[in-house]
PDB file of N, CA and C in Angstrom:
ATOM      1  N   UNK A   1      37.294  81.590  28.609  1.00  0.00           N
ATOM      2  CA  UNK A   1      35.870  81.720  28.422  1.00  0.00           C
ATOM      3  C   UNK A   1      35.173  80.504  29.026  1.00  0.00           C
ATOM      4  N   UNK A   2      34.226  80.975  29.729  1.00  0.00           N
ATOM      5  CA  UNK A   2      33.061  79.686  30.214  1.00  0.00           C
ATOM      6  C   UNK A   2      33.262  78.550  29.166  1.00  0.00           C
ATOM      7  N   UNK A   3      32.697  77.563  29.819  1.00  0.00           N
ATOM      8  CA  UNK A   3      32.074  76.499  28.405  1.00  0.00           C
ATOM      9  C   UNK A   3      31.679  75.341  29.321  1.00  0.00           C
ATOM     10  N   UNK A   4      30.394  75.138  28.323  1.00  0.00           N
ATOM     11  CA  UNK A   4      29.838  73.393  29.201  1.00  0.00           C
ATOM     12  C   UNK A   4      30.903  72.566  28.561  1.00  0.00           C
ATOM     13  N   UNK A   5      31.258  71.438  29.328  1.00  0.00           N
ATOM     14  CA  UNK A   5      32.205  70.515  28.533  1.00  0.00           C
ATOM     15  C   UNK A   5      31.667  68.755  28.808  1.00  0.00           C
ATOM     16  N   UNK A   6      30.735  68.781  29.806  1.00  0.00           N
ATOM     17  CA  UNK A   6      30.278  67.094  30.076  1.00  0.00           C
ATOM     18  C   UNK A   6      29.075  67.549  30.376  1.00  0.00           C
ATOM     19  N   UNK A   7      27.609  66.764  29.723  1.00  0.00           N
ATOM     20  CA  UNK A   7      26.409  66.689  30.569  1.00  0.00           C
ATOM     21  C   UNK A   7      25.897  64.695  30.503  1.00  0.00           C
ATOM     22  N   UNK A   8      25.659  64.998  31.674  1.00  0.00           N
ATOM     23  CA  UNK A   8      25.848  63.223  32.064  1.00  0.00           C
ATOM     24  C   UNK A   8      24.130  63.419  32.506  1.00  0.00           C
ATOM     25  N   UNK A   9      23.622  62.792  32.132  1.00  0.00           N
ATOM     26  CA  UNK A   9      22.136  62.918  32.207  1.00  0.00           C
ATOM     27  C   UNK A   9      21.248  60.996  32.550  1.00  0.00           C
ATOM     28  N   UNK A  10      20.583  61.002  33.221  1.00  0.00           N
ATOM     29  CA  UNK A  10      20.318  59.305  33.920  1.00  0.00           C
ATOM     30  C   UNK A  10      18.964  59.236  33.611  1.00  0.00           C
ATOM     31  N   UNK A  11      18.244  58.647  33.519  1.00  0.00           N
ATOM     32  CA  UNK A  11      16.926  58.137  33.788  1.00  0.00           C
ATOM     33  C   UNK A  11      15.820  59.261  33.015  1.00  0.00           C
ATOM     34  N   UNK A  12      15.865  59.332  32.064  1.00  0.00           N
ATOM     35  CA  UNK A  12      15.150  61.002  31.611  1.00  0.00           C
ATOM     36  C   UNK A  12      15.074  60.162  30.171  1.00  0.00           C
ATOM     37  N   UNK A  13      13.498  60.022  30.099  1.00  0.00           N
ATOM     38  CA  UNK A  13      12.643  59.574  28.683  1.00  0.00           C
ATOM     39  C   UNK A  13      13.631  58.354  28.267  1.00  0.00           C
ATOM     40  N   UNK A  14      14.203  58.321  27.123  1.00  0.00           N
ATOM     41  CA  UNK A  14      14.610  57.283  26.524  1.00  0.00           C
ATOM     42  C   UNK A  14      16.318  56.997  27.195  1.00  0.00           C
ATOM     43  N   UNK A  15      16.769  58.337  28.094  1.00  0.00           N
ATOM     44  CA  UNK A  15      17.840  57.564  28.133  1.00  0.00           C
ATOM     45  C   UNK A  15      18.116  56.650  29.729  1.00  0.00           C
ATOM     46  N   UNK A  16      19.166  56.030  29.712  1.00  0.00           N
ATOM     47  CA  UNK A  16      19.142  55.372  30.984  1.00  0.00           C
ATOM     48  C   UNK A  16      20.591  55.746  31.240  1.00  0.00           C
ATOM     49  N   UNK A  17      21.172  56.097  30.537  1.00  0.00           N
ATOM     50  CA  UNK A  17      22.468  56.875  30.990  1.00  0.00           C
ATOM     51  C   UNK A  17      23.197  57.609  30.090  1.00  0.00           C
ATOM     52  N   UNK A  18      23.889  58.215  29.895  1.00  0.00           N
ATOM     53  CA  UNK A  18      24.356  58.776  28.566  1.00  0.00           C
ATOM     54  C   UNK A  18      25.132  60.205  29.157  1.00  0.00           C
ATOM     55  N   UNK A  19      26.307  60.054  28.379  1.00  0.00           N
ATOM     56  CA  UNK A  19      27.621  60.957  29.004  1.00  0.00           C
ATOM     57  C   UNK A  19      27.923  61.596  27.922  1.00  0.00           C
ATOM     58  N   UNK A  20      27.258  62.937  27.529  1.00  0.00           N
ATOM     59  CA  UNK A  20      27.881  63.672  26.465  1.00  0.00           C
ATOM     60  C   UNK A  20      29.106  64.435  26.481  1.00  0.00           C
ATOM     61  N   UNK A  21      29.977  64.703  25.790  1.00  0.00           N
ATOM     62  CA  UNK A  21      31.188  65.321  25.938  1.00  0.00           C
ATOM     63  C   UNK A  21      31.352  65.993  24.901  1.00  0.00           C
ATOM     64  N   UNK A  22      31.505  67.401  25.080  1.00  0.00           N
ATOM     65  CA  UNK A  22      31.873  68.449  23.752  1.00  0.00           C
ATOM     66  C   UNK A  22      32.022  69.592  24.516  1.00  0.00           C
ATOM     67  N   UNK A  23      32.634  70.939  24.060  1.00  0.00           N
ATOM     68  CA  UNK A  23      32.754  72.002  24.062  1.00  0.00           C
ATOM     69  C   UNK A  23      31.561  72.935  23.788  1.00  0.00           C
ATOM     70  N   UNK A  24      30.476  73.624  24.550  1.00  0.00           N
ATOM     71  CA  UNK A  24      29.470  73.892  24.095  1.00  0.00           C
ATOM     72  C   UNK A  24      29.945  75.846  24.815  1.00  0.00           C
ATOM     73  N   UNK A  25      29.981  76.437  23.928  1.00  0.00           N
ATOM     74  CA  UNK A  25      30.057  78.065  24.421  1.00  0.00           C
ATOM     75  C   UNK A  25      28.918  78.853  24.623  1.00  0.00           C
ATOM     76  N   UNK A  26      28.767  79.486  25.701  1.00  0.00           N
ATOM     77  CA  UNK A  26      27.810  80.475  25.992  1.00  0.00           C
ATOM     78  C   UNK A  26      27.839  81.784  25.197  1.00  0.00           C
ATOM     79  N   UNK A  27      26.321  82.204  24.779  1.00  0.00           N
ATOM     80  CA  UNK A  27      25.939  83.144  24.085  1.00  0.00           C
ATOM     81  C   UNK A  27      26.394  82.797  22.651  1.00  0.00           C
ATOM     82  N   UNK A  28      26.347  81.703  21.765  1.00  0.00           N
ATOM     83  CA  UNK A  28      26.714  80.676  20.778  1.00  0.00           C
ATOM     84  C   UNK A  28      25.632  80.193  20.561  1.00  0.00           C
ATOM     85  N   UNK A  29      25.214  80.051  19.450  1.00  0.00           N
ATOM     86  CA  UNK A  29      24.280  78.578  19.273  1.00  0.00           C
ATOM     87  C   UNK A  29      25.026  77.574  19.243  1.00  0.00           C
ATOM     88  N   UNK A  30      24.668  76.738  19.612  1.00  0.00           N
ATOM     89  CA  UNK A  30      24.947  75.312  19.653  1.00  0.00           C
ATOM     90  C   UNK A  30      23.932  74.305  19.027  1.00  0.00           C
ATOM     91  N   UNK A  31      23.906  72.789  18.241  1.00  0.00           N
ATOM     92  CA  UNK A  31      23.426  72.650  17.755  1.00  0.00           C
ATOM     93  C   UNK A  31      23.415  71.113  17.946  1.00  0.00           C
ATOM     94  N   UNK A  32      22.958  70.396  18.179  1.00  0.00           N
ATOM     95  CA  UNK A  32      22.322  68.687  18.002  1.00  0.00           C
ATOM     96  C   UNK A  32      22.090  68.463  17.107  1.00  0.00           C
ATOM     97  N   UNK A  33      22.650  67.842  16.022  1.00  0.00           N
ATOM     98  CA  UNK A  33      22.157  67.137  15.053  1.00  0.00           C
ATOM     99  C   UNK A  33      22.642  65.517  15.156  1.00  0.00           C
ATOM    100  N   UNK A  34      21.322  65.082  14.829  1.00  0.00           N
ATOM    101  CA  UNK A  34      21.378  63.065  15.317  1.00  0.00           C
ATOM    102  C   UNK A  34      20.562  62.647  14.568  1.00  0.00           C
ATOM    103  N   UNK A  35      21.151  61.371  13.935  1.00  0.00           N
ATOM    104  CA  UNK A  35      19.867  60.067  13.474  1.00  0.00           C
ATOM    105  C   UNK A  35      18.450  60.278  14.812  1.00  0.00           C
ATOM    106  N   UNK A  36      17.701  59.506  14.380  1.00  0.00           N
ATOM    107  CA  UNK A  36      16.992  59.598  15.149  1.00  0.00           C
ATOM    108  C   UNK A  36      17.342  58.239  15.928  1.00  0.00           C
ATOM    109  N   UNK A  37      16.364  58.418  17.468  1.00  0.00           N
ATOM    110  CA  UNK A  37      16.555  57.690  18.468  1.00  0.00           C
ATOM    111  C   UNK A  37      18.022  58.267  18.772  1.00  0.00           C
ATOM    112  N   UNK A  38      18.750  58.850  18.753  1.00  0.00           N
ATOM    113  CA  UNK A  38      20.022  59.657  19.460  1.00  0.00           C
ATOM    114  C   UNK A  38      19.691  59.899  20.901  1.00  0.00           C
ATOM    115  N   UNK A  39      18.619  60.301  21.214  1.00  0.00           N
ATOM    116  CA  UNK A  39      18.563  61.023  22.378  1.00  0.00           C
ATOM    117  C   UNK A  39      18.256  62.590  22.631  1.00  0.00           C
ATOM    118  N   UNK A  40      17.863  62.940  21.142  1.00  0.00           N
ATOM    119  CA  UNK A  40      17.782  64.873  21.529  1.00  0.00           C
ATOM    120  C   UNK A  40      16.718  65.257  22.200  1.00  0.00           C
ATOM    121  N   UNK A  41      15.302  64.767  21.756  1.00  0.00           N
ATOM    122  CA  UNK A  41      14.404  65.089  22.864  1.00  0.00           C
ATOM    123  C   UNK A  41      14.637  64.912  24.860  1.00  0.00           C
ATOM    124  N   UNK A  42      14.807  63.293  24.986  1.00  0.00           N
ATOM    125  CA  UNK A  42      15.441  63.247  25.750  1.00  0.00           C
ATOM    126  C   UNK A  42      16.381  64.182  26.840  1.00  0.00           C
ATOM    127  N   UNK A  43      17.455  65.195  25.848  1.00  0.00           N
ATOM    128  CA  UNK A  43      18.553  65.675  26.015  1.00  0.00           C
ATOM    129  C   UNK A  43      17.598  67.207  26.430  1.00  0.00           C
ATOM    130  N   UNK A  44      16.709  67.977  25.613  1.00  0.00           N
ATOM    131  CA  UNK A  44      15.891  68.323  25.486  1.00  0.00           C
ATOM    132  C   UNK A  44      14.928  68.116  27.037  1.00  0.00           C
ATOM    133  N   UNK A  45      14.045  66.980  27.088  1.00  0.00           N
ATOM    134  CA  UNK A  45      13.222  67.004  28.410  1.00  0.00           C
ATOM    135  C   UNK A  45      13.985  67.507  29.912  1.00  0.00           C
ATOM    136  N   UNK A  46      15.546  66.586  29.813  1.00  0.00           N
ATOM    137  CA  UNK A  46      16.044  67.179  30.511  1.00  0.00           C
ATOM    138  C   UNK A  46      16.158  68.373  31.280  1.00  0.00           C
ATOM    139  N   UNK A  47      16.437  69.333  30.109  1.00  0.00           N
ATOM    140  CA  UNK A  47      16.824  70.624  30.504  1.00  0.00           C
ATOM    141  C   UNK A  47      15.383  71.571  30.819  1.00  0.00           C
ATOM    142  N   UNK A  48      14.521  70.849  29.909  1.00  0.00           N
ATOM    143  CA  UNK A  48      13.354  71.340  30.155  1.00  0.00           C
ATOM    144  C   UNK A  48      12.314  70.949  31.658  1.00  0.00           C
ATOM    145  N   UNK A  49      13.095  69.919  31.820  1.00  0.00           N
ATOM    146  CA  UNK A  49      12.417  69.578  33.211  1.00  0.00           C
ATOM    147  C   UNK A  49      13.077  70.170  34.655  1.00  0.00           C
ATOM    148  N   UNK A  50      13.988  71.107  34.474  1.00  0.00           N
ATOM    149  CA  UNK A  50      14.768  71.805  35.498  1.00  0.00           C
ATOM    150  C   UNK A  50      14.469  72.324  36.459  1.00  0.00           C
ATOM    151  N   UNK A  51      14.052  72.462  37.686  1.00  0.00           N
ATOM    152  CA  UNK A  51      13.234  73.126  38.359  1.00  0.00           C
ATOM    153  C   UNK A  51      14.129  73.999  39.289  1.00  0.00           C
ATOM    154  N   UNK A  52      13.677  74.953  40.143  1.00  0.00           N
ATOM    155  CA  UNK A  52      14.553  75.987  40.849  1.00  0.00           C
ATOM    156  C   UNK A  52      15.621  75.246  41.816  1.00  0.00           C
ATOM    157  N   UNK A  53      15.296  74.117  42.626  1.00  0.00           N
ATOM    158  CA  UNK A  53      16.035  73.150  43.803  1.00  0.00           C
ATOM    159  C   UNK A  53      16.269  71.956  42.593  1.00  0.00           C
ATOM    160  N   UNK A  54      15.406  71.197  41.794  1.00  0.00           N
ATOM    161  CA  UNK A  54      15.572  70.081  41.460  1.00  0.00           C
ATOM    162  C   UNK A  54      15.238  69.724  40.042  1.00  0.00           C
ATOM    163  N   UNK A  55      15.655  68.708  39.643  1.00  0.00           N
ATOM    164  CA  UNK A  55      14.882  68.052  38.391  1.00  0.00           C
ATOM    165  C   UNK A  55      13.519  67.223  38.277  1.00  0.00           C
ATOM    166  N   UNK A  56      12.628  67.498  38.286  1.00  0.00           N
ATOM    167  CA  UNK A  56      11.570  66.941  37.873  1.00  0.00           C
ATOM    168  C   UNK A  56      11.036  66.808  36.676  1.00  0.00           C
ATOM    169  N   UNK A  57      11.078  65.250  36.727  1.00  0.00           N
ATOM    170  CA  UNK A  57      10.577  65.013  35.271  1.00  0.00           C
ATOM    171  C   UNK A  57       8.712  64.312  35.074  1.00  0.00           C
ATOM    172  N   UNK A  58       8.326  64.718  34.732  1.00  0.00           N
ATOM    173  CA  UNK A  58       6.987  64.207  34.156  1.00  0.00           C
ATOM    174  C   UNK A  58       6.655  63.010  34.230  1.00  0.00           C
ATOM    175  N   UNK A  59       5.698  62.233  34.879  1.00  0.00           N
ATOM    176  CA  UNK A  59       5.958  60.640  35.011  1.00  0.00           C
ATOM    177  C   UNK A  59       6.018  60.270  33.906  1.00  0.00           C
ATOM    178  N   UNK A  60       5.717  60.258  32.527  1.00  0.00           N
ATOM    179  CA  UNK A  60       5.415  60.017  31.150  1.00  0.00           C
ATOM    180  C   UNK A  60       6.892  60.274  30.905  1.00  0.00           C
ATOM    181  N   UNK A  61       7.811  61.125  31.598  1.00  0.00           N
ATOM    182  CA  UNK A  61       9.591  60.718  31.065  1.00  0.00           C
ATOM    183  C   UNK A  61      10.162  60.173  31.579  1.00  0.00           C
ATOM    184  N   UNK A  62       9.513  59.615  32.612  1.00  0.00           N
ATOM    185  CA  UNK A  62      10.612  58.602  33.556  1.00  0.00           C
ATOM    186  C   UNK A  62      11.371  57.758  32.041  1.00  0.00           C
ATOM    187  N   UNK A  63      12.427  57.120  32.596  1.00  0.00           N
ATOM    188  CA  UNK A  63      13.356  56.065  31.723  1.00  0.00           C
ATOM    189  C   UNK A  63      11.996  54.702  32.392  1.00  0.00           C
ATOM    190  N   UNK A  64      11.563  54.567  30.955  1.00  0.00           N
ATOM    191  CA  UNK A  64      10.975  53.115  30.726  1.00  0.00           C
ATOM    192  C   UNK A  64       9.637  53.242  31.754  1.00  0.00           C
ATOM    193  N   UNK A  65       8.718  54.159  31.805  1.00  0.00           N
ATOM    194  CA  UNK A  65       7.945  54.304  32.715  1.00  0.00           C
ATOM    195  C   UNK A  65       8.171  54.370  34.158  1.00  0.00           C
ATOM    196  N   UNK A  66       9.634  54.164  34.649  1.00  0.00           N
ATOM    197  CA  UNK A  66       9.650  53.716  35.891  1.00  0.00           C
ATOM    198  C   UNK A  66      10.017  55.001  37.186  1.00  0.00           C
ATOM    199  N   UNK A  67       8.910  55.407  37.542  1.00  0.00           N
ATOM    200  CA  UNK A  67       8.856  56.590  38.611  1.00  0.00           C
ATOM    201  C   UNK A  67       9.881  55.824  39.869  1.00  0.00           C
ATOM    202  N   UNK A  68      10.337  55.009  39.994  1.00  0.00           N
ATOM    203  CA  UNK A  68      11.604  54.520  40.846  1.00  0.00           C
ATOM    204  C   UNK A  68      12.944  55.108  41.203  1.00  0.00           C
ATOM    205  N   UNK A  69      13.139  55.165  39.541  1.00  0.00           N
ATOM    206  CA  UNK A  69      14.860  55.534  39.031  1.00  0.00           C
ATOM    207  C   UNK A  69      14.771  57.146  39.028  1.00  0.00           C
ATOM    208  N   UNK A  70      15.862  57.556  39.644  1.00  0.00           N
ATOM    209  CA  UNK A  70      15.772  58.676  39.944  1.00  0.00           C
ATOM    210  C   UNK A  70      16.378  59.328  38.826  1.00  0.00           C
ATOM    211  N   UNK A  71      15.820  60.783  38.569  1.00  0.00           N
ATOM    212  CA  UNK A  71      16.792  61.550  37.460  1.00  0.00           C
ATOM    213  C   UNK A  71      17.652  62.381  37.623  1.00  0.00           C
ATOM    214  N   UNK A  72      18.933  62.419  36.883  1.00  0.00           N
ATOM    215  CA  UNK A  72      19.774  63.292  37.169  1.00  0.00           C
ATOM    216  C   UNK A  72      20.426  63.828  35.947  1.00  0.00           C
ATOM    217  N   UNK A  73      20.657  65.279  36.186  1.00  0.00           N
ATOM    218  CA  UNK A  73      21.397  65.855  35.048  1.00  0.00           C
ATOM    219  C   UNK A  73      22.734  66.551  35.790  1.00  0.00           C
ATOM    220  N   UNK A  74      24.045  66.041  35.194  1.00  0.00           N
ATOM    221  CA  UNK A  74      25.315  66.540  35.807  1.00  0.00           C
ATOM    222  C   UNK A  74      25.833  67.380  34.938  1.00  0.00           C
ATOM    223  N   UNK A  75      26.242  68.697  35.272  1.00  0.00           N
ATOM    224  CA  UNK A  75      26.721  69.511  34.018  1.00  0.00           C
ATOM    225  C   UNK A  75      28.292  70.076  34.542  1.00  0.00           C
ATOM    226  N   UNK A  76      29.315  69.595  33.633  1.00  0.00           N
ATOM    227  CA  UNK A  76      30.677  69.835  33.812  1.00  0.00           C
ATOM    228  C   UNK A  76      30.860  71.184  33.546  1.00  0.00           C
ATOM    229  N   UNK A  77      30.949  72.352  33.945  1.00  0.00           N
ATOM    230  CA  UNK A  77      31.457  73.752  33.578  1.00  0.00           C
ATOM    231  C   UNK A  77      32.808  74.294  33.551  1.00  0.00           C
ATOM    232  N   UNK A  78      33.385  74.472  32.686  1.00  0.00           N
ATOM    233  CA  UNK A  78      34.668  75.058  32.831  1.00  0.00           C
ATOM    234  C   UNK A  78      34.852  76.715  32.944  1.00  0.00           C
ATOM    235  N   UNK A  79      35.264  76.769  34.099  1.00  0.00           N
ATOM    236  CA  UNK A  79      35.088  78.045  34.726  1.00  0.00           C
ATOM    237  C   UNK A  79      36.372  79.596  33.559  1.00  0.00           C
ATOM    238  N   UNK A  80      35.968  80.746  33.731  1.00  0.00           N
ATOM    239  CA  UNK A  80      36.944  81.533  33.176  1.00  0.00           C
ATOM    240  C   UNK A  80      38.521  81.293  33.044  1.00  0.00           C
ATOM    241  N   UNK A  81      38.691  81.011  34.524  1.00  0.00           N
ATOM    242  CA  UNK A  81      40.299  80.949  34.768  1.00  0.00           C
ATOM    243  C   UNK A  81      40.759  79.188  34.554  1.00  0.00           C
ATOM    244  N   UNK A  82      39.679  78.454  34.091  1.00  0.00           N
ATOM    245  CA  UNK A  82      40.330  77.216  33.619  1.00  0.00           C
ATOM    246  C   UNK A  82      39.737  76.090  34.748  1.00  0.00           C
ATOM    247  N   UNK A  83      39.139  76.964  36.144  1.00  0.00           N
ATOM    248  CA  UNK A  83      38.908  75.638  37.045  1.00  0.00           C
ATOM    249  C   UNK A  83      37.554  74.962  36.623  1.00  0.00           C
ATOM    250  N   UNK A  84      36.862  73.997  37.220  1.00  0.00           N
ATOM    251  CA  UNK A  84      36.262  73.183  36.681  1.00  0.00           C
ATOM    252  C   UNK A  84      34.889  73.226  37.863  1.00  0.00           C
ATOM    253  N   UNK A  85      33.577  73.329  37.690  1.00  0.00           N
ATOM    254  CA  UNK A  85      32.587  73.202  38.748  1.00  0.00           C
ATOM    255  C   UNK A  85      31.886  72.466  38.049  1.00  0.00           C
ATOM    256  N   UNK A  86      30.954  71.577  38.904  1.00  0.00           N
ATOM    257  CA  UNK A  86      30.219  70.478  38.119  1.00  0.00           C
ATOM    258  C   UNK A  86      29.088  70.444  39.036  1.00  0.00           C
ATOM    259  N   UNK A  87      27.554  70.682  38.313  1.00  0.00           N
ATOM    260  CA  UNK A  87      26.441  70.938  38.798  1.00  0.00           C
ATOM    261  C   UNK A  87      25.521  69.947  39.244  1.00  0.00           C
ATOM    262  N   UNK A  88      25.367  69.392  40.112  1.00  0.00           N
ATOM    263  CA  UNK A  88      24.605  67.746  39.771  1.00  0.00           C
ATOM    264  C   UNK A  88      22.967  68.489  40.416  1.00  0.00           C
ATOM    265  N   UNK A  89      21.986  67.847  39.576  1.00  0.00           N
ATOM    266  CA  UNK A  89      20.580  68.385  39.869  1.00  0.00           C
ATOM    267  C   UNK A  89      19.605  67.031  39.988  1.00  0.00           C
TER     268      UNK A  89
END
């Protein structure tokens, strides 16, 4: 079965780098639960900032105001038969 297994996410609102790792299954809820300051909005703007070619994020989410640092969201997929594709946006 599919499954996300790494989202590595850079420069997006509060985080400046951050490498999540878990087993997340499609057509599943899945669920974030964190102290706060964790990163879920963040984790959140991300995905919400996705665009058809690219990620664009809102100047107001740059990491630390800074429209410089570029954003990136990397998503590890583990394919049906076990191989591995990894999405960088």
């Amino acid at each position: 079965m599919k499954s996300i297994d790494i989202i590595n996410i850079e420069n997006v609102k509060g985080i400046e780098k951050l490498k999540f790792t878990s087993t997340m299954n499609p057509y599943m809820p899945n669920f974030f639960v964190a102290p706060n300051g964790f990163g879920k909005s963040s984790l959140a703007t991300a995905f919400k900032s996705l665009n058809r070619d690219r990620l664009k994020v809102d100047e107001k989410n740059c990491h630390k105001g800074d429209t410089t640092l570029d954003p990136l969201l990397e998503i590890q997929i583990t394919n049906d038969d076990n191989s591995k594709t990894t999405l960088r946006i």
